[in-house]
Protein backbone atom coordinates (compact mmCIF):
# COMPACT_ATOMS: atom_id res chain seq x y z
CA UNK A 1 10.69 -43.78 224.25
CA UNK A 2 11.30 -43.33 228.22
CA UNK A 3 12.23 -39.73 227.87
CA UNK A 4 8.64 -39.21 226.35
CA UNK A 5 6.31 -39.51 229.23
CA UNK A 6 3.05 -41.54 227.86
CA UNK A 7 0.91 -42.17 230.70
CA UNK A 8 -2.51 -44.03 229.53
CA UNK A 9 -4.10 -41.07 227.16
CA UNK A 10 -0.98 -39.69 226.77
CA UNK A 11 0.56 -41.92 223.98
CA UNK A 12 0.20 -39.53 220.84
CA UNK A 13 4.01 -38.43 221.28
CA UNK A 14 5.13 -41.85 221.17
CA UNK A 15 3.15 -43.03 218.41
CA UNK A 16 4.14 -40.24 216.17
CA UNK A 17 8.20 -41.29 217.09
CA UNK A 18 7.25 -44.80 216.55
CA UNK A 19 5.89 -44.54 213.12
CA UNK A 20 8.34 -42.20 211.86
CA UNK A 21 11.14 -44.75 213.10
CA UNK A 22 9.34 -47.93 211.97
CA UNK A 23 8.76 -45.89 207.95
CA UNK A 24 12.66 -45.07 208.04
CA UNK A 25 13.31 -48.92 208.12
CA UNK A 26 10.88 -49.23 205.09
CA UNK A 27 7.70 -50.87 206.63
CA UNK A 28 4.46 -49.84 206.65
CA UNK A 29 3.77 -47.87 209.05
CA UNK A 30 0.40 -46.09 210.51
CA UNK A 31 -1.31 -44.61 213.69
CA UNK A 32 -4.70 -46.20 213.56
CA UNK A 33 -8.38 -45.06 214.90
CA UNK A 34 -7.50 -45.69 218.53
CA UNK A 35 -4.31 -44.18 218.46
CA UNK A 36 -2.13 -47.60 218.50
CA UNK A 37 1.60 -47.17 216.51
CA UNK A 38 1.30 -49.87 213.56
CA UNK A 39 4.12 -51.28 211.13
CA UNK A 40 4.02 -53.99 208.98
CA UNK A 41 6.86 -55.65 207.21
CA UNK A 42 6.45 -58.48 204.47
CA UNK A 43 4.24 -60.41 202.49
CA UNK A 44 2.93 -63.73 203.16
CA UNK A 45 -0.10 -66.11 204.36
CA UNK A 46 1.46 -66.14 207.42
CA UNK A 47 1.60 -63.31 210.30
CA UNK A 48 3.51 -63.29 213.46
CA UNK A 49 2.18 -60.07 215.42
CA UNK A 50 3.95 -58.17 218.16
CA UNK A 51 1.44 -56.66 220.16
CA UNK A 52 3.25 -54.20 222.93
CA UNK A 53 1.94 -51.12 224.69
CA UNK A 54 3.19 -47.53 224.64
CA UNK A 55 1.15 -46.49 227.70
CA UNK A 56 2.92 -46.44 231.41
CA UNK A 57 1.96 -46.05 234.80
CA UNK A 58 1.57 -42.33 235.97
CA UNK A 59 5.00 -41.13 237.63
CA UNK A 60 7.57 -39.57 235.51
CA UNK A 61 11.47 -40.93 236.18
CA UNK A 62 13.98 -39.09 234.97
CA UNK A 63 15.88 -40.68 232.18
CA UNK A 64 19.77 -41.80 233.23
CA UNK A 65 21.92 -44.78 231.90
CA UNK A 66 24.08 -45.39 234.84
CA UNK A 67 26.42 -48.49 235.13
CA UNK A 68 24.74 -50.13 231.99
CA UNK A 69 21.10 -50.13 233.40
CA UNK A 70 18.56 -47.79 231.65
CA UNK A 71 16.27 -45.60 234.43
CA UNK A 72 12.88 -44.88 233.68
CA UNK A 73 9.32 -44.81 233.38
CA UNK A 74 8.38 -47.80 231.01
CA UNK A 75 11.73 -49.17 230.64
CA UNK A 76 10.62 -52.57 232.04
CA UNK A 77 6.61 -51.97 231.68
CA UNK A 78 6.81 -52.11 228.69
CA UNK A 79 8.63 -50.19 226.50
CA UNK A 80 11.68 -52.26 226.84
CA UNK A 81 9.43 -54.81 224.99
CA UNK A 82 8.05 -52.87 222.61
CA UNK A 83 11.47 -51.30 221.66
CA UNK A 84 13.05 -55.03 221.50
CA UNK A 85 10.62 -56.37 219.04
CA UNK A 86 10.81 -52.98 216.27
CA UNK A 87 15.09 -53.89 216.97
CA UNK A 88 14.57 -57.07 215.96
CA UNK A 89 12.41 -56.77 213.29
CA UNK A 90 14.69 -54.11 211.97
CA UNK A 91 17.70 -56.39 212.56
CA UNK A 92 15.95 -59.33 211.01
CA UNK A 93 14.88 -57.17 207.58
CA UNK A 94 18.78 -55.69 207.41
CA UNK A 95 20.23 -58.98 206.92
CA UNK A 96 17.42 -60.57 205.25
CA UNK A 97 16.31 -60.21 201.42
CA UNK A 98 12.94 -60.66 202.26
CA UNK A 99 10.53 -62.01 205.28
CA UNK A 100 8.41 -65.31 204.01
CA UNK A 101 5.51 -63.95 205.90
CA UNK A 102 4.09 -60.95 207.40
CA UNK A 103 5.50 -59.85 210.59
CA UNK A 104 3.25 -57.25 212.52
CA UNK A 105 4.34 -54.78 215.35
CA UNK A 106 1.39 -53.20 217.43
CA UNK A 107 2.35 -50.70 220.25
CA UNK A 108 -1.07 -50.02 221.78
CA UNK A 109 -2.20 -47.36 224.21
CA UNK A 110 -4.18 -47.62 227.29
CA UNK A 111 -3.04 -50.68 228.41
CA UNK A 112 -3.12 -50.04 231.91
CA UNK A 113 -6.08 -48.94 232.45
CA UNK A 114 -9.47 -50.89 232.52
CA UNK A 115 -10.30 -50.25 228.80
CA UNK A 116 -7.40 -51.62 227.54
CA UNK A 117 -8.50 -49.93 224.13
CA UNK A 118 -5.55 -50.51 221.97
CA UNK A 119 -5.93 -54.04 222.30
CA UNK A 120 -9.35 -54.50 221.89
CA UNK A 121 -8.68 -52.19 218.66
CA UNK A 122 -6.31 -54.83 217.04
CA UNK A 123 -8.25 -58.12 218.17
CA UNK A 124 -10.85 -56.18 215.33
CA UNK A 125 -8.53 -55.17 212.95
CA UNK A 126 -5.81 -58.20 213.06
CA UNK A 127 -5.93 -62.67 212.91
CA UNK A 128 -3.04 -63.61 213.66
CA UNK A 129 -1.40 -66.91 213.20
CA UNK A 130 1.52 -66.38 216.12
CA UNK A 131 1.10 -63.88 218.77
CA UNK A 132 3.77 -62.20 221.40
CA UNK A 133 2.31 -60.04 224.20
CA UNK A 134 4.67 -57.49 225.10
CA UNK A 135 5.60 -57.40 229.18
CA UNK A 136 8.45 -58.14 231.01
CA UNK A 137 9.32 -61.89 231.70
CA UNK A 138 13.32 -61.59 231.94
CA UNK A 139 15.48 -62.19 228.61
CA UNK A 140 15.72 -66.23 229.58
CA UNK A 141 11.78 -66.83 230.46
CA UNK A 142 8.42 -66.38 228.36
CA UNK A 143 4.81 -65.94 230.06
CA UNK A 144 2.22 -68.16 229.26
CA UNK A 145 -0.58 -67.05 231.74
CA UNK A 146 -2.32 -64.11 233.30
CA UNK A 147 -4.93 -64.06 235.86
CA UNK A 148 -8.28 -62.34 235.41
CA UNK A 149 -9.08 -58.82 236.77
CA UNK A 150 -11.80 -56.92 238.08
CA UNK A 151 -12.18 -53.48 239.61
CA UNK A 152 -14.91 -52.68 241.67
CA UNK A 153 -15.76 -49.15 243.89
CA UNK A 154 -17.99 -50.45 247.28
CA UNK A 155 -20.05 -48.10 248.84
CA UNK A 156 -20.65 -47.99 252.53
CA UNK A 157 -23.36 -45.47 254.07
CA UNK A 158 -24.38 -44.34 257.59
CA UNK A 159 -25.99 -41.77 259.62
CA UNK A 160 -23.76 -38.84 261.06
CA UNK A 161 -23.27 -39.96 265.12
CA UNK A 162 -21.71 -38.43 267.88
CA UNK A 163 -17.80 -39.79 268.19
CA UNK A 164 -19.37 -40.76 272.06
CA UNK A 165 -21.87 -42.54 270.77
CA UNK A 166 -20.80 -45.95 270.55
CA UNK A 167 -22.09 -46.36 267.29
CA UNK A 168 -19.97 -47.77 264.32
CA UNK A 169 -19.34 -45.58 261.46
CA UNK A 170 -19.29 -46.10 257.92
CA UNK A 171 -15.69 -45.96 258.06
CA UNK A 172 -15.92 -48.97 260.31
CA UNK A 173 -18.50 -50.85 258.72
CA UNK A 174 -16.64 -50.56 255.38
CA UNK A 175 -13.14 -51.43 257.10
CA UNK A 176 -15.32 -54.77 258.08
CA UNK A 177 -16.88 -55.36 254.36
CA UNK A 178 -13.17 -55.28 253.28
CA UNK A 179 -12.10 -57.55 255.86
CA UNK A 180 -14.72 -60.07 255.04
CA UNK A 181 -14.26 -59.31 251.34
CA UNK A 182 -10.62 -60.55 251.89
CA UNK A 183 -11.47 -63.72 253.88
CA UNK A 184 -14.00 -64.67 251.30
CA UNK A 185 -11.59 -64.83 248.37
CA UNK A 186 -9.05 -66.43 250.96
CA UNK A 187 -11.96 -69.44 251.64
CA UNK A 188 -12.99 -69.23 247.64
CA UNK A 189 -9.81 -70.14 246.51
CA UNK A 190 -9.93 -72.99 243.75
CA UNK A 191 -6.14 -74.18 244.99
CA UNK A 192 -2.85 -72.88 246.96
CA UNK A 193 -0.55 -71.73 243.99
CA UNK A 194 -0.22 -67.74 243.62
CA UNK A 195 -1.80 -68.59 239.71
CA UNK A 196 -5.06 -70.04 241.31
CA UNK A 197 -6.30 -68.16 244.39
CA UNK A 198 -8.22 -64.71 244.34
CA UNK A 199 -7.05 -62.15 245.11
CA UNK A 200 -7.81 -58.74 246.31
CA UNK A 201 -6.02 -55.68 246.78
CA UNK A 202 -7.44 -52.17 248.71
CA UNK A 203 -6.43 -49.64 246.26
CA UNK A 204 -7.97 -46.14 247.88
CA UNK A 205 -10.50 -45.52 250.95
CA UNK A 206 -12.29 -42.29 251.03
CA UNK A 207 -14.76 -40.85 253.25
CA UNK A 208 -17.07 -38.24 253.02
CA UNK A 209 -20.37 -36.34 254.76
CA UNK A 210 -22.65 -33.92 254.66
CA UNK A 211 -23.51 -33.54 258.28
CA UNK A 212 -25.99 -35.81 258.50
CA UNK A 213 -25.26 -39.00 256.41
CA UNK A 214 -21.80 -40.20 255.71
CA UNK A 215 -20.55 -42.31 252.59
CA UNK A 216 -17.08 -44.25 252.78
CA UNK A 217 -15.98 -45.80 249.35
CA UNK A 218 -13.54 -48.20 248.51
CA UNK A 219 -11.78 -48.75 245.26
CA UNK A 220 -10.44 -52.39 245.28
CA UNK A 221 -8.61 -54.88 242.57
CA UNK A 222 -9.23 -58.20 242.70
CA UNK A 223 -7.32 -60.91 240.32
CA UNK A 224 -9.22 -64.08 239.39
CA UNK A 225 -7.87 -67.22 238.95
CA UNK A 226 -9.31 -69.50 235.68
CA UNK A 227 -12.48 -70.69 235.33
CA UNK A 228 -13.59 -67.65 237.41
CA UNK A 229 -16.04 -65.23 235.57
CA UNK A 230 -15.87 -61.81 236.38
CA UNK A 231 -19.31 -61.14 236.06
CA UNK A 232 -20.47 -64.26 238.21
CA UNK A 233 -18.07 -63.43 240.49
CA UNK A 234 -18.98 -60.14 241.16
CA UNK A 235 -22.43 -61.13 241.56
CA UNK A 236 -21.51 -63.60 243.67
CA UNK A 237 -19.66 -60.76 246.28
CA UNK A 238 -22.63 -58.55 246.21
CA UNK A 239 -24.85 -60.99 247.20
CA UNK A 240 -22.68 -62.63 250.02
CA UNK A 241 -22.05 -58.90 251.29
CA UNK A 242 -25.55 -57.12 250.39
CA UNK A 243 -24.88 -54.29 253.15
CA UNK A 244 -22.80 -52.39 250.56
CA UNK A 245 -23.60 -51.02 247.12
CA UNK A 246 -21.30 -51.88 244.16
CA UNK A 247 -20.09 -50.90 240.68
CA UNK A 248 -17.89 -53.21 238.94
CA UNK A 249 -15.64 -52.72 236.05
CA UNK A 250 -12.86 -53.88 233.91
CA UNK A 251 -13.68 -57.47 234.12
CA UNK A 252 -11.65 -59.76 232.08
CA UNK A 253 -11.12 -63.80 232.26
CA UNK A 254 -7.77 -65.12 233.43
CA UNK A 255 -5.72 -66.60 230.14
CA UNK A 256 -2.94 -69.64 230.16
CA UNK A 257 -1.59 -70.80 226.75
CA UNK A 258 -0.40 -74.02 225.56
CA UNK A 259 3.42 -74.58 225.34
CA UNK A 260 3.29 -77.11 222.79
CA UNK A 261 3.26 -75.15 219.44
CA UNK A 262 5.69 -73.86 217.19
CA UNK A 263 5.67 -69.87 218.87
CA UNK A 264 6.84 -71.33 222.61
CA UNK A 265 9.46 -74.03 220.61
CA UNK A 266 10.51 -71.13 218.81
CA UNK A 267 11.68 -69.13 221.95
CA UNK A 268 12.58 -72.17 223.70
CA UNK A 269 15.31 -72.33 221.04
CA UNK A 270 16.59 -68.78 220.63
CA UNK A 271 16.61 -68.97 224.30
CA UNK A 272 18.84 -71.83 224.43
CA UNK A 273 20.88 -70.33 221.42
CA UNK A 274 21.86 -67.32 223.03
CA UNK A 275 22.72 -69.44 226.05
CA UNK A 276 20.14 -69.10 228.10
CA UNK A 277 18.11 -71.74 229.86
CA UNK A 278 14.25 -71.27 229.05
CA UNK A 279 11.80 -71.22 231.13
CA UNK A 280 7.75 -70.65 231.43
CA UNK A 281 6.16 -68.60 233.71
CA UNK A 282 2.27 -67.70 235.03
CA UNK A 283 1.70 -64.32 236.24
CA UNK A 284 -0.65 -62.75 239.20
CA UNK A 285 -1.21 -59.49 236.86
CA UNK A 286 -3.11 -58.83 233.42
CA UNK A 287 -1.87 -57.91 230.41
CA UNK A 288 -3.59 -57.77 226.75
CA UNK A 289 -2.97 -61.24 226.77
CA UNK A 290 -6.76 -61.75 228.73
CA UNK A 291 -8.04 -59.60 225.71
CA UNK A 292 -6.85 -61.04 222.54
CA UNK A 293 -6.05 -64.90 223.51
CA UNK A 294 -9.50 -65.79 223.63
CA UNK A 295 -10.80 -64.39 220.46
CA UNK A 296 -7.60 -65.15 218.45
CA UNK A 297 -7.05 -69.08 219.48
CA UNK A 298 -3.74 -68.67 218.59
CA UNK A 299 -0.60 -69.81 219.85
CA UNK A 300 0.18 -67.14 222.12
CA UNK A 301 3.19 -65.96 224.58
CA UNK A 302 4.08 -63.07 225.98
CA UNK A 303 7.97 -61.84 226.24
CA UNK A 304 10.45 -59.06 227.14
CA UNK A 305 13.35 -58.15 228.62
CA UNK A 306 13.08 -56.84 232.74
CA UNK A 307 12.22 -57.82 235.85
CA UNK A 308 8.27 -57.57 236.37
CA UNK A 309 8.07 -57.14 240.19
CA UNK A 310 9.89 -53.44 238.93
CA UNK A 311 6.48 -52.82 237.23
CA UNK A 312 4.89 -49.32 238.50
CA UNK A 313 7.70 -48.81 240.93
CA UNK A 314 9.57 -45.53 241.28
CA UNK A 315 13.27 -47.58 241.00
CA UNK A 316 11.85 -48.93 237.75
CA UNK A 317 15.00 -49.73 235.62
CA UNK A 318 16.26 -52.37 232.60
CA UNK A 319 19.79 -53.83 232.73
CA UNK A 320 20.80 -53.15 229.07
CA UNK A 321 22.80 -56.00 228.62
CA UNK A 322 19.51 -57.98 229.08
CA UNK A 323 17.34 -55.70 226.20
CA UNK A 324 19.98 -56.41 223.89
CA UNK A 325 19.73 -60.18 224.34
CA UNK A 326 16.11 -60.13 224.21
CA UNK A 327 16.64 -57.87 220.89
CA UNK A 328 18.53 -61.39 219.60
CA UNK A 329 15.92 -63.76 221.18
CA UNK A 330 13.07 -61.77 219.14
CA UNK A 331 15.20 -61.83 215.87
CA UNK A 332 15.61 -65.64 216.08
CA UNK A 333 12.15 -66.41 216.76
CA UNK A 334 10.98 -64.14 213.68
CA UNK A 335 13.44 -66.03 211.56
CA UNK A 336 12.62 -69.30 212.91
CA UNK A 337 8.70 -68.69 211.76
C-alpha cells in the first residue's frame, strides 16, 4: 500500500489492490460510487465496521524497511490502520468457521481533505452497530475524541502606496487580522486543556497587485473545541474582524465518545491480553470520526498502530513490531463482538 502513492484523488490504485486482496480471502469485496475499497465478511444482525482511509498527505517517501521500521508515505496516516484491520479480519476468518455477525472494512478516499467524501459516502450507505476509525493512536492506546475543524481563506485589500509613504499595506494589515485572529481564539477558549481551546494555525500568505490595488490572502486552519459550531463560529470571527472578507469551508463539529460500551471494553481487553496497558486518548486533529459519530450514535473508537505526531511528516515511519500487535489487538476485538 505505501509503495502506491494515493494522495487525496489519487486512491484508484489502491482500491483496485485492496479489493483484489480482500476477494482472495473470500469476502465480498467492491469499489463503490465514491471510489472507497469495500469488503464484507459474514452474516449476522450485528456489524462491526472498520472505516480507514486510503488517501495520504501529498509527498512521496520512498519505501525502505530498515531495522524493523517500515518508511513511508501513509505508513502511520493511515495505512498502517487500514492494513491492520483487513490482517485481522483475514486472521480472524482463517481460524474461524464462521463470524456470528457481519464484520465490515471501509478504506475511504479523500480523507484529508475538506470533503472527506469517502466517509460521508458510507455514513449513507452503512448503520453500524460498533464502529473503529482508522488513525494512529499507538498499538497500547485507542482515541475517543477529535476536535472540530474549519478552513477559512481571509482577504485583506489596499491601495498600491509608495514604500516611503508611511502607509500600512495589505500585507501589514492582514499580518494584524491574523494576529488578532490568534488572540481571539486564545481569549475564546472554553478551558486550558489542548482538547478544549481553539485553535488556529496560518497555513499560506500570499500577496498580490495590479499596480494600483493590492490583495493579501490568508489560508488558515482553525480546530474547535466541543460545543463550538463551525458555522456560528465563523460568523462570529467575521463579525469581530469585519475589515477582512471571508470564505469558510470544511466545517465539522468536534466528536468525543463514551468509554463505557462493549467496543472500548473490547480493546481495553485485547490490549491488556497482549500485554499492554490501555489507555484513552483525545486528539487536537480530525478524522472521519467528526463525520460519522454523530449520525451513527454508535459506540465509536478510533485505533491503529503509529505514532500520530509522525502524521504528514517527511520521517513518517511505523515500527513493525507495533503493526503486528495491533494486527492481534484488532483480531481479539472482532472475536470478542
Amino acid at each position: 500500500m505505501c509503495e502506491t502513492y494515493s494522495p487525496s484523488g489519487c486512491e484508484a490504485a489502491v482500491a483496485e489492490y485492496l479489493v483484489e486482496t480482500m476477494k482472495s480471502y473470500g469476502w465480498r469485496s467492491y469499489v463503490d460510487e465514491a471510489g472507497n475499497a469495500v469488503g464484507e465478511a459474514g452474516e449476522g444482525p450485528r456489524t462491526l465496521l472498520f472505516l480507514g482511509h486510503i488517501d495520504t498527505a501529498p509527498g512521496f517517501i520512498p519505501v525502505r524497511i530498515e531495522d524493523g521500521v517500515l518508511h513511508g508515505r501513509g505508513s502511520v496516516d493511515a495505512k498502517g490502520s487500514l492494513a491492520a484491520f483487513i490482517s485481522a479480519l483475514a486472521r480472524v476468518t482463517a481460524r474461524a468457521s464462521r463470524l456470528p455477525g457481519r464484520v465490515v472494512v471501509v478504506g475511504a478516499v479523500e480523507e484529508e481533505t475538506d470533503s472527506s467524501r469517502g466517509a460521508r459516502h458510507a455514513r449513507a450507505a452503512f448503520s453500524p452497530d460498533w464502529c473503529v476509525i482508522g488513525e494512529p493512536s499507538g498499538a497500547h492506546s485507542v482515541t475517543l475524541g477529535y476536535k472540530g475543524r474549519l478552513s477559512a481563506a481571509v482577504v485583506v485589500d489596499g491601495s498600491v502606496s509608495h514604500s516611503a509613504s508611511g502607509r500600512s499595506t495589505a500585507a501589514e494589515n492582514a499580518v494584524g487580522v491574523w494576529t488578532r485572529i490568534r488572540e481571539y481564539c486564545r481569549a475564546h477558549s472554553p478551558g486550558d486543556s489542548a482538547f478544549s481551546r481553539f485553535d488556529v494555525s496560518l497555513r499560506d500568505i500570499h500577496c498580490e497587485t495590479d499596480g494600483f490595488q493590492e490583495t493579501c490572502r490568508l489560508a488558515l486552519v482553525f480546530r474547535l473545541p466541543p460545543g463550538a459550531e463551525p458555522s456560528a463560529f465563523s460568523t462570529a470571527l467575521s463579525s469581530e474582524f469585519p475589515e477582512a472578507r471571508y470564505s469558510f469551508s470544511g466545517g465539522v463539529p468536534a466528536y468525543r465518545a463514551d468509554k463505557n460500551n462493549p467496543l472500548a471494553r473490547a480493546f481495553v481487553g485485547a490490549v491488556r491480553a497482549v500485554g499492554g496497558t490501555p489507555a484513552f486518548k483525545l486528539k487536537t486533529g480530525t478524522s472521519d470520526m467528526n463525520v460519522v459519530g454523530h449520525s451513527w450514535s454508535c459506540p465509536i473508537v478510533a485505533y491503529g498502530p503509529g505514532d500520530s505526531s509522525l502524521d504528514h511528516t517527511p520521517c513518517e515511519r511505523l515500527p513493525l513490531e507495533e503493526y503486528a500487535t495491533a494486527i492481534e489487538v484488532c483480531a481479539r476485538v472482532i472475536e470478542s463482538l
